[in-house]
Protein backbone atom coordinates (compact mmCIF):
# COMPACT_ATOMS: atom_id res chain seq x y z
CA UNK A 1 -67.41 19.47 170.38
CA UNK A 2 -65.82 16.32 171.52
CA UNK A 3 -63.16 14.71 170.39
CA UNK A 4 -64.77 11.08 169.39
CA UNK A 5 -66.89 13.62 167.04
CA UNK A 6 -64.50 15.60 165.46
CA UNK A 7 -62.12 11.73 164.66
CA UNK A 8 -66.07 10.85 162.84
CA UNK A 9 -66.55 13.52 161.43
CA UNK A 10 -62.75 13.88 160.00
CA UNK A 11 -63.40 9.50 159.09
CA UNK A 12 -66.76 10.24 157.24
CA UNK A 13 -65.23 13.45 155.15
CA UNK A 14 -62.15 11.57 153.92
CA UNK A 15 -64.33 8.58 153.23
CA UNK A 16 -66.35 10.51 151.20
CA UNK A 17 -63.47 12.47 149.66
CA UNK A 18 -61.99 8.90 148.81
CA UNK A 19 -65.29 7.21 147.16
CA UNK A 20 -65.81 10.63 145.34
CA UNK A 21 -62.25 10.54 144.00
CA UNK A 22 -62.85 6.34 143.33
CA UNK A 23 -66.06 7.32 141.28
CA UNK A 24 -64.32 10.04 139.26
CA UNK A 25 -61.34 7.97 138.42
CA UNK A 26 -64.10 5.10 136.98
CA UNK A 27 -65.91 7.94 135.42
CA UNK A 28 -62.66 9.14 133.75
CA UNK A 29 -61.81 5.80 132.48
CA UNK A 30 -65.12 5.98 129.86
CA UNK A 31 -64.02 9.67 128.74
CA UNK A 32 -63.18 10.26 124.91
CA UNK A 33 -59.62 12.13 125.39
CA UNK A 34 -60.12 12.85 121.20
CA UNK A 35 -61.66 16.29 120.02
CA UNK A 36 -63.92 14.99 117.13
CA UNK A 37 -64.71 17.88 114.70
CA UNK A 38 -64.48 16.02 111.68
CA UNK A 39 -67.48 15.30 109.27
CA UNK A 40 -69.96 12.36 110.79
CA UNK A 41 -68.33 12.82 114.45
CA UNK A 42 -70.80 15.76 115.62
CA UNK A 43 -73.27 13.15 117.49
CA UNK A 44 -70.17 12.62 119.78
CA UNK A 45 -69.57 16.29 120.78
CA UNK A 46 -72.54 16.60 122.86
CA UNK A 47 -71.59 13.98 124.26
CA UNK A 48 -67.71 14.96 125.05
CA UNK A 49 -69.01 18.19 126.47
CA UNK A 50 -71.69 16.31 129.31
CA UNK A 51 -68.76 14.40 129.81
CA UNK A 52 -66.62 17.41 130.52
CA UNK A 53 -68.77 18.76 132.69
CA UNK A 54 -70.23 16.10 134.85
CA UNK A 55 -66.05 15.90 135.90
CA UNK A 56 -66.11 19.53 136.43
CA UNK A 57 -68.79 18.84 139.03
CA UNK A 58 -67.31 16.10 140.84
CA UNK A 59 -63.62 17.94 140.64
CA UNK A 60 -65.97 20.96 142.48
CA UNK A 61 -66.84 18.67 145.04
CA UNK A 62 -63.44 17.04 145.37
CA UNK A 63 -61.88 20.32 146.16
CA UNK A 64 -64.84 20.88 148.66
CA UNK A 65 -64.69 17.55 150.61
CA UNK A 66 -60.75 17.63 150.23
CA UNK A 67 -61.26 21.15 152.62
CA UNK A 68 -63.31 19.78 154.64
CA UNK A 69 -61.73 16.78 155.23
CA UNK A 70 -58.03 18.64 156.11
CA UNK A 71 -60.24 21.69 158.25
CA UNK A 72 -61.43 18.81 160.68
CA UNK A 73 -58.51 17.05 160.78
CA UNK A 74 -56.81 20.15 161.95
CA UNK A 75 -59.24 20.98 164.20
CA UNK A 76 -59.53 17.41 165.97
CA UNK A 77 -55.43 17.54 165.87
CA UNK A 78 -56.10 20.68 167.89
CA UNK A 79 -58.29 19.95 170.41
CA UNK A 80 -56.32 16.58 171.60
CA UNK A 81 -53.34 18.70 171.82
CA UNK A 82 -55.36 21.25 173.90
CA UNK A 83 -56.77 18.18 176.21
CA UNK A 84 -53.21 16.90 176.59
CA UNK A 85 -51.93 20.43 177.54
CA UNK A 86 -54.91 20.96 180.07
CA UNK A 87 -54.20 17.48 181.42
CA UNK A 88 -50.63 18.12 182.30
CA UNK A 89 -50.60 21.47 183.47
C-alpha cells in the first residue's frame, strides 16, 4: 500500500473518531445523570436506560475507530521510515 493511502486512510479514521466523539459529547449533554425510582418518575426509566445504551454503542465504536485510527497511523509511520531507510542505504 502506498503511502498517500495509508496518510487517507489514517485522516478519514481520526476524522471519524473525532465527529463520533463530537456526536457523543452532544448526545451526553441531553442525558438525565438522576436515577428516578420514586413514585410518578417510572415513564423516565425507559427512557434513562435507551439513553444508557445508545452511549454504550457509540463508546463501542469509539474504542473501535480510536484502534483503528492509532493501527494506521503506526503503520503509515512505518512505512515512511522504511522508504527513508531504503532511500539512503
Amino acid at each position: 500500500m502506498a503511502l498517500p493511502t495509508l496518510i487517507a486512510l489514517f485522516a478519514a479514521f481520526g476524522i471519524a473518531t473525532a465527529g463520533l466523539a463530537l456526536y457523543r459529547k452532544f448526545l451526553s449533554m441531553h442525558e438525565d445523570d438522576l436515577i428516578h425510582l420514586g413514585p410518578g418518575e417510572e415513564k423516565l426509566v425507559p427512557q434513562q436506560v435507551a439513553m444508557a445504551h445508545r452511549i454504550a454503542v457509540i463508546d463501542r465504536w469509539g474504542e473501535v475507530l480510536t484502534v483503528l485510527t492509532a493501527t494506521f497511523g503506526l503503520v503509515a509511520l512505518a512505512v515512511y521510515l522504511y522508504e527513508v531507510f531504503r532511500a539512503y542505504y
